[in-house]
N, C-alpha and C. Protein backbone atom coordinates (compact mmCIF):
# COMPACT_ATOMS: atom_id res chain seq x y z
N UNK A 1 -184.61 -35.13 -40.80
CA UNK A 1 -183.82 -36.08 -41.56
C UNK A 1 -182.33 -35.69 -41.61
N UNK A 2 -182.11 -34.32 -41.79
CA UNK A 2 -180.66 -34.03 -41.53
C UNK A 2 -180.08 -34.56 -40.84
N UNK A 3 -180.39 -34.00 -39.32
CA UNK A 3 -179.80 -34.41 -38.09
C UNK A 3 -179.65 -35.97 -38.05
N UNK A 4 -180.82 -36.70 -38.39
CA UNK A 4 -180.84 -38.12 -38.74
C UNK A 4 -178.96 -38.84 -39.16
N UNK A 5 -178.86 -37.80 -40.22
CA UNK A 5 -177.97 -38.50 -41.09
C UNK A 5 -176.83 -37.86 -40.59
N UNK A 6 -176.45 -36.58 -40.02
CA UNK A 6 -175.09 -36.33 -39.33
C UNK A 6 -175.11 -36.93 -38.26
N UNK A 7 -176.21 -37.29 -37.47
CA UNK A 7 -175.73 -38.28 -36.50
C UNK A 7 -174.99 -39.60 -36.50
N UNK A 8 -175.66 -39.91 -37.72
CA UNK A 8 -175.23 -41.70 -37.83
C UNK A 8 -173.59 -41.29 -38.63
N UNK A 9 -173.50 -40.11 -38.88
CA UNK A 9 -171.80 -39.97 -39.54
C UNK A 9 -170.94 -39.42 -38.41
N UNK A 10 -171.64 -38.86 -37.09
CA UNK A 10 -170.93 -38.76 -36.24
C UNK A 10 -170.79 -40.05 -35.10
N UNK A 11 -171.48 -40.72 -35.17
CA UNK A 11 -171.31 -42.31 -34.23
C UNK A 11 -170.43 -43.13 -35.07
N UNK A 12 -169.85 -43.03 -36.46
CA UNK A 12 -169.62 -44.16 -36.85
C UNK A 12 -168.31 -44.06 -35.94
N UNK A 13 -167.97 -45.61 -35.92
CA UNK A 13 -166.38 -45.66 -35.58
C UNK A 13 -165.43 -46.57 -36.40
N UNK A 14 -165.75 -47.36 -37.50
CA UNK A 14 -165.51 -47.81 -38.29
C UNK A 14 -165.20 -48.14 -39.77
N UNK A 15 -166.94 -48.17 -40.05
CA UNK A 15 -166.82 -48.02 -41.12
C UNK A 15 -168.54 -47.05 -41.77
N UNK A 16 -168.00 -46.63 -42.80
CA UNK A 16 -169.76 -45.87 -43.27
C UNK A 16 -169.90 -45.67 -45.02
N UNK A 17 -170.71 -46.07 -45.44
CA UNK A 17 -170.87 -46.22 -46.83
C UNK A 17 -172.23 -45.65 -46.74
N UNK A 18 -172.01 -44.24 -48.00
CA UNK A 18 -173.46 -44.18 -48.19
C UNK A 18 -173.86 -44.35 -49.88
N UNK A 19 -174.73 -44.66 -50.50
CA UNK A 19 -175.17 -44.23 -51.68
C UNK A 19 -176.21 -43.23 -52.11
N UNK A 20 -176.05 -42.59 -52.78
CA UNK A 20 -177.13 -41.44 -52.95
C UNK A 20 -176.91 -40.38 -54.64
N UNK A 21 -178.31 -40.45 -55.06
CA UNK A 21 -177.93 -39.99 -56.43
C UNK A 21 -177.60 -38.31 -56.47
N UNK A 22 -178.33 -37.83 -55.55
CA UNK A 22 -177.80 -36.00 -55.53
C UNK A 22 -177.35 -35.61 -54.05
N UNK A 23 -176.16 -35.28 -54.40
CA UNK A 23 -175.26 -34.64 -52.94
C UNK A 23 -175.24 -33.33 -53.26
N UNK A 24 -176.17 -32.61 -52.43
CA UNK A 24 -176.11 -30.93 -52.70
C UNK A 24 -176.22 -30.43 -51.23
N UNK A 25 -175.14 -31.15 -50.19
CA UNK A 25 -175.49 -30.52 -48.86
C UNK A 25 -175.25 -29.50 -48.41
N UNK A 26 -175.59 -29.23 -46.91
CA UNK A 26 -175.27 -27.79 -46.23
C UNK A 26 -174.21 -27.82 -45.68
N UNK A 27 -173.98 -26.57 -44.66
CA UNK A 27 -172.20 -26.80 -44.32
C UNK A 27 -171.54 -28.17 -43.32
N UNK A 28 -173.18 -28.07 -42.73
CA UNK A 28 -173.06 -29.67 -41.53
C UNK A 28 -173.39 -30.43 -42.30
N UNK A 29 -174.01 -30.95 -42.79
CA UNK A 29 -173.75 -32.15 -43.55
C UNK A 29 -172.55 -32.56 -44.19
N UNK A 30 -172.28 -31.72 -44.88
CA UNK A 30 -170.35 -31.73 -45.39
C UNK A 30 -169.47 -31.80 -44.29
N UNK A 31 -169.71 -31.46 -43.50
CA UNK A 31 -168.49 -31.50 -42.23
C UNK A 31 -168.49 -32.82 -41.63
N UNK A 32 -170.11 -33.23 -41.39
CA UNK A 32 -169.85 -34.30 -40.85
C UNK A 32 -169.49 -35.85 -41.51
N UNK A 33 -169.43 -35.44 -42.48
CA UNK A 33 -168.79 -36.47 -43.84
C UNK A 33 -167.64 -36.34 -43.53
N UNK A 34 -167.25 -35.34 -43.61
CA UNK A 34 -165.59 -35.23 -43.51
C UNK A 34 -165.08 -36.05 -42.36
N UNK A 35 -165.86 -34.91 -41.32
CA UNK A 35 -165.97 -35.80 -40.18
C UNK A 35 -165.43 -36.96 -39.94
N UNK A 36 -166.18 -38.21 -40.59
CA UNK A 36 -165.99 -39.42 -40.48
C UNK A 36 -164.66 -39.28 -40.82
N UNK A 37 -164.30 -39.59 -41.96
CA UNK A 37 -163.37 -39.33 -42.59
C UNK A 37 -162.14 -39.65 -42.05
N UNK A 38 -161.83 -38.18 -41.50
CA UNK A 38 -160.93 -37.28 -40.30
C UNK A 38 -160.61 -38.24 -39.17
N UNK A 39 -161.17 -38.66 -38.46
CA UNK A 39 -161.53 -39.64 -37.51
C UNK A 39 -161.25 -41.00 -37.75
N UNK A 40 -160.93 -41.56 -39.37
CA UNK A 40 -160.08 -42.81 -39.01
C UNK A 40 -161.38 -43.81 -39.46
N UNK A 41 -162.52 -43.15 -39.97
CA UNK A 41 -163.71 -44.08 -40.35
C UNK A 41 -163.60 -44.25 -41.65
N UNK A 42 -163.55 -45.65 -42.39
CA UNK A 42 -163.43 -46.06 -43.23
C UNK A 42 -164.75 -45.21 -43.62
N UNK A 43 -164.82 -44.35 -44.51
CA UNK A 43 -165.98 -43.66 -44.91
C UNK A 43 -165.83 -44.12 -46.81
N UNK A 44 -166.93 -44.14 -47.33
CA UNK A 44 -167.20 -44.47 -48.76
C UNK A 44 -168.40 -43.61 -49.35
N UNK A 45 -168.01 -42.74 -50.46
CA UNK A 45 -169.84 -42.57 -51.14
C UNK A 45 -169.67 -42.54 -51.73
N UNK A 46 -171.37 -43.43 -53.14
CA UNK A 46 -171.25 -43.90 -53.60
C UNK A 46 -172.51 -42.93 -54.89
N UNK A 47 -171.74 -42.86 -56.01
CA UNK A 47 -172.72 -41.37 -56.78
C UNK A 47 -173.22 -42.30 -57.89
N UNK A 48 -173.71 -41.70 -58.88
CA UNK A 48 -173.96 -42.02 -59.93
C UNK A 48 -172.89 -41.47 -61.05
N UNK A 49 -172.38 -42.28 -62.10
CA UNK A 49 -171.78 -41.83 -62.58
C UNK A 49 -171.91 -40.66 -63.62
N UNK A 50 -173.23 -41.10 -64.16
CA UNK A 50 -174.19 -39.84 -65.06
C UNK A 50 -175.32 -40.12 -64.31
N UNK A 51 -175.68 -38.85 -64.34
CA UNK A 51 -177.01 -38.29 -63.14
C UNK A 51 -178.41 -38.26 -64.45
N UNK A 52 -179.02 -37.66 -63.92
CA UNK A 52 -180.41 -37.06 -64.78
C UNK A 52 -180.32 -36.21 -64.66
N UNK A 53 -179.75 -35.71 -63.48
CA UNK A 53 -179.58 -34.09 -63.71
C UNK A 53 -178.18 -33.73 -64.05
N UNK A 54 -177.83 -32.79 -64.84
CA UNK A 54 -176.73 -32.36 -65.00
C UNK A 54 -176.29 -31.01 -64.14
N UNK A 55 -177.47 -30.17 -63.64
CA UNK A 55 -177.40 -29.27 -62.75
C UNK A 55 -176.96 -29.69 -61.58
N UNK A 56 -177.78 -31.00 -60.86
CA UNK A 56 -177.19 -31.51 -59.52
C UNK A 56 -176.03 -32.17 -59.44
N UNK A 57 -175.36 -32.98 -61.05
CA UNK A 57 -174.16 -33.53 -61.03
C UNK A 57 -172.92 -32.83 -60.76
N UNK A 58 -173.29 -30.79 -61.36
CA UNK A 58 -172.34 -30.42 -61.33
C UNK A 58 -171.98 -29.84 -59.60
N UNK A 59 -173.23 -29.56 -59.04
CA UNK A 59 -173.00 -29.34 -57.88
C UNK A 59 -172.49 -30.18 -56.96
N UNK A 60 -172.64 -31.44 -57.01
CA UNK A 60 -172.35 -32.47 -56.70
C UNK A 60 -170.69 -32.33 -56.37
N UNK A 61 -170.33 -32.60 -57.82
CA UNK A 61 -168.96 -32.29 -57.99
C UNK A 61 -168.03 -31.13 -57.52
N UNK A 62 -168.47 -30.20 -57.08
CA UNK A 62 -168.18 -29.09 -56.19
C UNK A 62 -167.75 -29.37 -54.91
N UNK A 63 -167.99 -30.82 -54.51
CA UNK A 63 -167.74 -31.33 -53.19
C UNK A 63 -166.92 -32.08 -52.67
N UNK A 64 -166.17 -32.86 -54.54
CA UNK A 64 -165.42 -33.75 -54.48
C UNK A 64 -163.96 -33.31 -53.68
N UNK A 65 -163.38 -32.47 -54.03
CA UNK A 65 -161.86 -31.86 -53.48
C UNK A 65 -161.80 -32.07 -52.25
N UNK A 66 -162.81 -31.41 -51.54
CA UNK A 66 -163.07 -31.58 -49.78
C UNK A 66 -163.17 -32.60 -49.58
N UNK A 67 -163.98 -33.64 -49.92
CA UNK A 67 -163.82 -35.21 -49.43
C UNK A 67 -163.29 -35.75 -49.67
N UNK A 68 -161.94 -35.64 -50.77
CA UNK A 68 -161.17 -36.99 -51.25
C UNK A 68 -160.22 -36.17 -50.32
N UNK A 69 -159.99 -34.46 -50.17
CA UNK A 69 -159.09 -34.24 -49.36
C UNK A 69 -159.15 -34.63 -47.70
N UNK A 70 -160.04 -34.84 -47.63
CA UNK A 70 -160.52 -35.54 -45.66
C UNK A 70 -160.16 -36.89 -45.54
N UNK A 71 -160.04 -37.57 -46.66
CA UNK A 71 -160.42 -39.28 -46.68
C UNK A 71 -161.21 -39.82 -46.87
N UNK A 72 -162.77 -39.60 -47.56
CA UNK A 72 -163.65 -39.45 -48.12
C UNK A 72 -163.45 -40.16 -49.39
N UNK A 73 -163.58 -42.04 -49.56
CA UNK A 73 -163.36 -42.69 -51.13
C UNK A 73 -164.77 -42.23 -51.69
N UNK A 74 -164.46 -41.80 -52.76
CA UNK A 74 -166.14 -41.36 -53.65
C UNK A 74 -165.45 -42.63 -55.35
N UNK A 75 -166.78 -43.14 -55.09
CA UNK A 75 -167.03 -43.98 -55.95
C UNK A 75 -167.97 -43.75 -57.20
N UNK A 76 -168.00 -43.45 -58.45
CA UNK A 76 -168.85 -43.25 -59.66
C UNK A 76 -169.44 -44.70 -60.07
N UNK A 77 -171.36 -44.91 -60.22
CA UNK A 77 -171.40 -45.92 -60.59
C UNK A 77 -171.64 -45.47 -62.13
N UNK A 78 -171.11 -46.88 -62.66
CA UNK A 78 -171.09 -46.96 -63.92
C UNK A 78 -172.40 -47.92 -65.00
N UNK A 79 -173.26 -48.36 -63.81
CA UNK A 79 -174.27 -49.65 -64.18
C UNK A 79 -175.71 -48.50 -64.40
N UNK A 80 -175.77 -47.55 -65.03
CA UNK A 80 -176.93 -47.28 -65.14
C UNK A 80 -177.19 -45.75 -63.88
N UNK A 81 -178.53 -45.36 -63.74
CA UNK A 81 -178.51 -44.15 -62.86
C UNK A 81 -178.71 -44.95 -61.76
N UNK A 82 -177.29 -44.54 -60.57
CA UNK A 82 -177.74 -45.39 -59.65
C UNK A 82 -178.80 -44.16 -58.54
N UNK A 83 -179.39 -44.83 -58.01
CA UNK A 83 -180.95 -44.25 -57.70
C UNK A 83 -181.10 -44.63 -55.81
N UNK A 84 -180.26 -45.71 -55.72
CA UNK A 84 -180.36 -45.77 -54.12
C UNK A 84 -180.14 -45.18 -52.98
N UNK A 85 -180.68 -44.78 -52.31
CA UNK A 85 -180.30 -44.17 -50.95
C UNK A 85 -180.29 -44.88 -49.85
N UNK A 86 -178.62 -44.84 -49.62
CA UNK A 86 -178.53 -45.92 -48.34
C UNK A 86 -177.62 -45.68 -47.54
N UNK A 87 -177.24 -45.91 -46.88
CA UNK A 87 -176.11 -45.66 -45.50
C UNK A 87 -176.41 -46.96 -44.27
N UNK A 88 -175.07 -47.39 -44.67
CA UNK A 88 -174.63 -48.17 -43.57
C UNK A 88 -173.56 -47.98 -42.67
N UNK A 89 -173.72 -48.85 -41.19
CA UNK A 89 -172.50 -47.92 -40.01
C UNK A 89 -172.05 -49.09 -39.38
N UNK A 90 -171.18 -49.51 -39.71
CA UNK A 90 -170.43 -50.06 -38.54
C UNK A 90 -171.11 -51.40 -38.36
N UNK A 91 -171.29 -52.48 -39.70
CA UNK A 91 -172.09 -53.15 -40.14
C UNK A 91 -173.57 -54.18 -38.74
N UNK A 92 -173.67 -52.85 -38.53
CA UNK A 92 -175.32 -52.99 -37.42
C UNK A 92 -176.17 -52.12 -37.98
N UNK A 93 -175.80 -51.03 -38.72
CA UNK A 93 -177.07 -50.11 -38.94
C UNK A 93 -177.44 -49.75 -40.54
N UNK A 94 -178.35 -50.10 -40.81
CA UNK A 94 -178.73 -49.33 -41.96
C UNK A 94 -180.08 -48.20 -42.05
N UNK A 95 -179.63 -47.32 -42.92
CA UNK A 95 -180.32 -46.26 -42.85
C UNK A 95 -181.16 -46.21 -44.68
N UNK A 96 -181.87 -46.47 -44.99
CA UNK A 96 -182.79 -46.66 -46.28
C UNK A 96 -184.32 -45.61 -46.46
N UNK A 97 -184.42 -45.20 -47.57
CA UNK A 97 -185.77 -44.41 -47.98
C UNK A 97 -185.18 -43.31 -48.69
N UNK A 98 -186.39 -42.25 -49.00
CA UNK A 98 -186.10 -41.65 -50.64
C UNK A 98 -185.69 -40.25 -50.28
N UNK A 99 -185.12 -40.54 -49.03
CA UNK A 99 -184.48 -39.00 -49.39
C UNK A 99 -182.76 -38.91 -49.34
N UNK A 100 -182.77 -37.92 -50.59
CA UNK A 100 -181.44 -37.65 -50.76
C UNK A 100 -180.68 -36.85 -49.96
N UNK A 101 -179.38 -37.36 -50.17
CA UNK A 101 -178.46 -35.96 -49.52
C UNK A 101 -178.69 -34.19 -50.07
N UNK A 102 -179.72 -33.97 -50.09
CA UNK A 102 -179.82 -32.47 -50.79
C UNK A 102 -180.60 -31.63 -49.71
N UNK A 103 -180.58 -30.07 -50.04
CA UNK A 103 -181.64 -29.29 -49.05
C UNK A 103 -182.95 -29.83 -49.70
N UNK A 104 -183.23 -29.66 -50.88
CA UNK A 104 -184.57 -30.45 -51.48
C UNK A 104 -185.29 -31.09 -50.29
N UNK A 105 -184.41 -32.44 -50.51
CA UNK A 105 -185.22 -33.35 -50.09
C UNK A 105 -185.51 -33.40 -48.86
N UNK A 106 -184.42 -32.47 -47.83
CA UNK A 106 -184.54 -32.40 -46.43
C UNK A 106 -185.64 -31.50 -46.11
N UNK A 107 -185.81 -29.91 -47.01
CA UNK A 107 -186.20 -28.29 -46.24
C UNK A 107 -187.81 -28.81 -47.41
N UNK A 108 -187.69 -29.26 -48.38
CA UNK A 108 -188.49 -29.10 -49.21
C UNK A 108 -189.75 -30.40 -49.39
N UNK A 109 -189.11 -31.63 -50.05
CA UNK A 109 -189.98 -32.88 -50.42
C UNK A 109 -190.13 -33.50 -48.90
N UNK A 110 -191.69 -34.11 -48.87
CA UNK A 110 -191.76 -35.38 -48.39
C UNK A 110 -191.15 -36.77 -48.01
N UNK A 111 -190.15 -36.99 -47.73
CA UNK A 111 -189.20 -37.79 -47.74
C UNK A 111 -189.22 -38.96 -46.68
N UNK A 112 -189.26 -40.65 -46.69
CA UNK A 112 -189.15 -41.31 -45.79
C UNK A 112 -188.04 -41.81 -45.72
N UNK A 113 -187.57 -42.07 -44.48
CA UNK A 113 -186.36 -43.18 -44.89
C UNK A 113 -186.55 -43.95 -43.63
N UNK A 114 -185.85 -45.52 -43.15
CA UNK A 114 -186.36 -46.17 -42.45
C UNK A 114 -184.80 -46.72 -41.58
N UNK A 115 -184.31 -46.09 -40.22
CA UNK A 115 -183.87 -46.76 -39.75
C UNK A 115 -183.65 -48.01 -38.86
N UNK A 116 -182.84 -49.01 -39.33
CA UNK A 116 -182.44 -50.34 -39.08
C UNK A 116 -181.46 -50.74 -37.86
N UNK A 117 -181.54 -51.36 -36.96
CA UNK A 117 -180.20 -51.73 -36.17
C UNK A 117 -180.64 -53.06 -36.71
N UNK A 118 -180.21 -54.32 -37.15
CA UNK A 118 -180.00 -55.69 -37.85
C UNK A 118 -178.68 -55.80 -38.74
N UNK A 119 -177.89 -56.64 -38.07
CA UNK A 119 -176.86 -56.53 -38.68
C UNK A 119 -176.85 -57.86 -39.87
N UNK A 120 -177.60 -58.06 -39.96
CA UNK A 120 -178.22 -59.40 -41.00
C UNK A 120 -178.49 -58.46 -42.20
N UNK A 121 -179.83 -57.68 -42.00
CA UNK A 121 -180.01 -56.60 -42.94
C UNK A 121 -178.73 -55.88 -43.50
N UNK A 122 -178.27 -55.42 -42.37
CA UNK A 122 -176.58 -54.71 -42.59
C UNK A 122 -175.72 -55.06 -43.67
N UNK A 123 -175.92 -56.50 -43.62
CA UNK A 123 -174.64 -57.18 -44.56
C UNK A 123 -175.60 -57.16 -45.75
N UNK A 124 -176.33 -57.42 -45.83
CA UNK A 124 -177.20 -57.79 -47.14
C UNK A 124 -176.98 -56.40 -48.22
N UNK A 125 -177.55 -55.13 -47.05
CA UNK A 125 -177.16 -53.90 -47.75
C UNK A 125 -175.67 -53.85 -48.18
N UNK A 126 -175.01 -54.42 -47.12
CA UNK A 126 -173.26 -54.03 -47.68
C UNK A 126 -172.74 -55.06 -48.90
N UNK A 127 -173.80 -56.18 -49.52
CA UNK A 127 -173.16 -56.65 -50.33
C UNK A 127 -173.75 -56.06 -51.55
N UNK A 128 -174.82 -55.19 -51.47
CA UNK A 128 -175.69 -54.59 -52.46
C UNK A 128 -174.29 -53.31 -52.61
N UNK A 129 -173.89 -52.39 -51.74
CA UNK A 129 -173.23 -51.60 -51.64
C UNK A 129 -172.40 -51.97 -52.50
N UNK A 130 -171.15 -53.12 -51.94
CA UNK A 130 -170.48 -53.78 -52.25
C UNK A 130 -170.49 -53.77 -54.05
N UNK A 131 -171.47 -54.36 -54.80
CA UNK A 131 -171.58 -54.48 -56.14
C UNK A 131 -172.03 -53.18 -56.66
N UNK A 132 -172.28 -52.31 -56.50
CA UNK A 132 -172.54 -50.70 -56.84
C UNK A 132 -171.09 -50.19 -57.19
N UNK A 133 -170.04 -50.78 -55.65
CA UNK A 133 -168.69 -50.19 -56.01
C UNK A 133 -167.77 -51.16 -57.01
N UNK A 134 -168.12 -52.76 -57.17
CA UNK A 134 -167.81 -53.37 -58.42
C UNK A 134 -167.52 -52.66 -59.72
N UNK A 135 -168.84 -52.15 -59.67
CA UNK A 135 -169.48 -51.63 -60.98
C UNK A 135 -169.47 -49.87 -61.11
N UNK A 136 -168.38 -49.36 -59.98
CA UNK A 136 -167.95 -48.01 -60.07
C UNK A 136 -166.81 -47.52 -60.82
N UNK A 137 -165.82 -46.75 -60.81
CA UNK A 137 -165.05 -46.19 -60.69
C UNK A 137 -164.60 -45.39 -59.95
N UNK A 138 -163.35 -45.35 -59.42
CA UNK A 138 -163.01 -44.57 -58.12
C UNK A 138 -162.42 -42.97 -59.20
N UNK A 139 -163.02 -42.23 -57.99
CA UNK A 139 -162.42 -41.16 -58.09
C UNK A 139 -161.36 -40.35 -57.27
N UNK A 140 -160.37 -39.96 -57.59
CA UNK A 140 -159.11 -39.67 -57.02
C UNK A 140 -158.96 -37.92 -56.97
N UNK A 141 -158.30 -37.76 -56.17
CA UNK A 141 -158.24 -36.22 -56.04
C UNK A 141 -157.08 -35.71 -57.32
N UNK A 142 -156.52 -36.65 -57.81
CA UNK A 142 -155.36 -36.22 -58.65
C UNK A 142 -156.52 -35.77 -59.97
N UNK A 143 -157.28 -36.60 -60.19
CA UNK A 143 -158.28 -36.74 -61.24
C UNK A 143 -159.13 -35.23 -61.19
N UNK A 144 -159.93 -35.36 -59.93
CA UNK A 144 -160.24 -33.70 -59.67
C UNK A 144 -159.58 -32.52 -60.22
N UNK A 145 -158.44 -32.62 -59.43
CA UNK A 145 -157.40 -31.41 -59.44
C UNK A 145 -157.33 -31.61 -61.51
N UNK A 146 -157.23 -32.22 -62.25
CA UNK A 146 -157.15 -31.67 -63.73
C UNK A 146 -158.33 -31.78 -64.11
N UNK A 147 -159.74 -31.25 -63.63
CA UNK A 147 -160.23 -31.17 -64.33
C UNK A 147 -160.28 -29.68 -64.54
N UNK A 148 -160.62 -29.15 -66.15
CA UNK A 148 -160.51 -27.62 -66.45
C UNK A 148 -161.11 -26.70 -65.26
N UNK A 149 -160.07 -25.42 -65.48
CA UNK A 149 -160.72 -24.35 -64.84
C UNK A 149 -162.41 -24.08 -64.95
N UNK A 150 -162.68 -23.87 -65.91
CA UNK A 150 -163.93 -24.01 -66.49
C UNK A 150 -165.28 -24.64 -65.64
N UNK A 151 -164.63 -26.33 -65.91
CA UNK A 151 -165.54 -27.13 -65.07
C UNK A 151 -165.65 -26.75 -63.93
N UNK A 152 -164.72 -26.46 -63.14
CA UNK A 152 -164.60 -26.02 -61.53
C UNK A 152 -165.22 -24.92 -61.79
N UNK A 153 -165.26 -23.90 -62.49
CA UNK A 153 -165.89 -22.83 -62.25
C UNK A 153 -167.27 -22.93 -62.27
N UNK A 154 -167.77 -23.55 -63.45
CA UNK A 154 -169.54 -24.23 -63.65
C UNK A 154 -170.00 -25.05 -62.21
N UNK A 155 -169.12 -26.09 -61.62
CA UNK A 155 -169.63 -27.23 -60.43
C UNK A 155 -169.45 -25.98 -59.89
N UNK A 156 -168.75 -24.91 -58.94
CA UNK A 156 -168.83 -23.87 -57.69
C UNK A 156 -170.08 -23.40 -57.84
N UNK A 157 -170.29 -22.42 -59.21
CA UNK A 157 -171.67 -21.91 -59.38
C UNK A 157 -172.70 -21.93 -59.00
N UNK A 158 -172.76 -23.49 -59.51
CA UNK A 158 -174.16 -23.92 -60.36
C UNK A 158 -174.34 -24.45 -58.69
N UNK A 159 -173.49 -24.88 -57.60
CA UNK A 159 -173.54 -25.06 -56.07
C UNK A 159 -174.10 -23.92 -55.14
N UNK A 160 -173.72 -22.63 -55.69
CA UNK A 160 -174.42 -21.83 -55.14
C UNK A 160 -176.11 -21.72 -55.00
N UNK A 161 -176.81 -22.33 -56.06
CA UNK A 161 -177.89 -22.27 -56.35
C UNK A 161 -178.38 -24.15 -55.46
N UNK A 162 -177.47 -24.49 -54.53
CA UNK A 162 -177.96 -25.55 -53.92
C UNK A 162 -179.23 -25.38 -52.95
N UNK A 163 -179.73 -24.71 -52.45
CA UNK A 163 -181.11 -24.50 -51.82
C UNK A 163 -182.31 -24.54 -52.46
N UNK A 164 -181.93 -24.32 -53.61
CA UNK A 164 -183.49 -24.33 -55.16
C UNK A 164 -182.88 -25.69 -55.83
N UNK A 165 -182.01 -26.52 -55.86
CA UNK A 165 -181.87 -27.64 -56.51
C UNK A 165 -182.69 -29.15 -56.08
């Protein structure tokens, strides 16, 4: 499933939106986010704004600096725990099922997810996408950069322990 998902972030050439409630990746997975990024791909992800977990939120957040610094828009939803896992590319592909961006769900859980080439499906997901980021708030690197020493110190941490999360 990894490889799955740095692939479809290394083909994009456009555009790539993913949603996903826990981002606790490895060093390739982060790179190839950036990746996109870097490269001029309208890249988007899309979090929850309050998690269920507060352990995975903070790790989560450990990630933000690097991607808003690549070009990486990260979006907070604000409608509840958003719970979807999705990725779309370059509105032909969607990528859907229950596994998250985490080692968890990749090294550890059972996880399906179902890839799509339909660009019918595509749009349908991107207008679902679409209203997730309605109902977000953007997050900005200026915003990052003040949050307390503290917090940054708790999100690095509590990231270290990303392989048991």
């Amino acid at each position: 499933m990894p490889e799955m998902f740095e692939s479809l972030m290394y083909t994009a050439r456009r555009e790539l939106v993913i949603s996903t409630p826990y981002y606790v990746p490895d060093e390739s997975m982060q790179a190839a986010l950036c990746a996109s990024a870097r490269r001029g791909v309208a890249t988007t992800i899309i979090f929850p704004a309050r998690n269920d977990s507060w352990i995975v939120a903070a790790a989560s957040h450990s990630y933000y600096a690097e991607l808003l610094a690549a070009g990486v828009r990260i979006f907070e939803y604000e409608g509840g725990l958003l719970h979807t896992k999705s990725l779309t590319l370059d509105g032909d592909i969607t990528l859907i099922g229950s596994a998250n961006m985490d080692r968890r769900s990749f090294e550890l859980n059972y996880e399906n997810n179902i890839l799509f080439y339909d660009p019918a499906l595509t749009a349908a997901m991107r207008r679902r996408q679409d209203s997730y980021i309605a109902h977000s708030r953007p997050v900005t690197a200026e915003m990052v950069a003040k949050w307390p020493v503290h917090r940054r110190l708790l999100n690095n941490t509590v990231a270290m322990l990303g392989p048991v999360l």
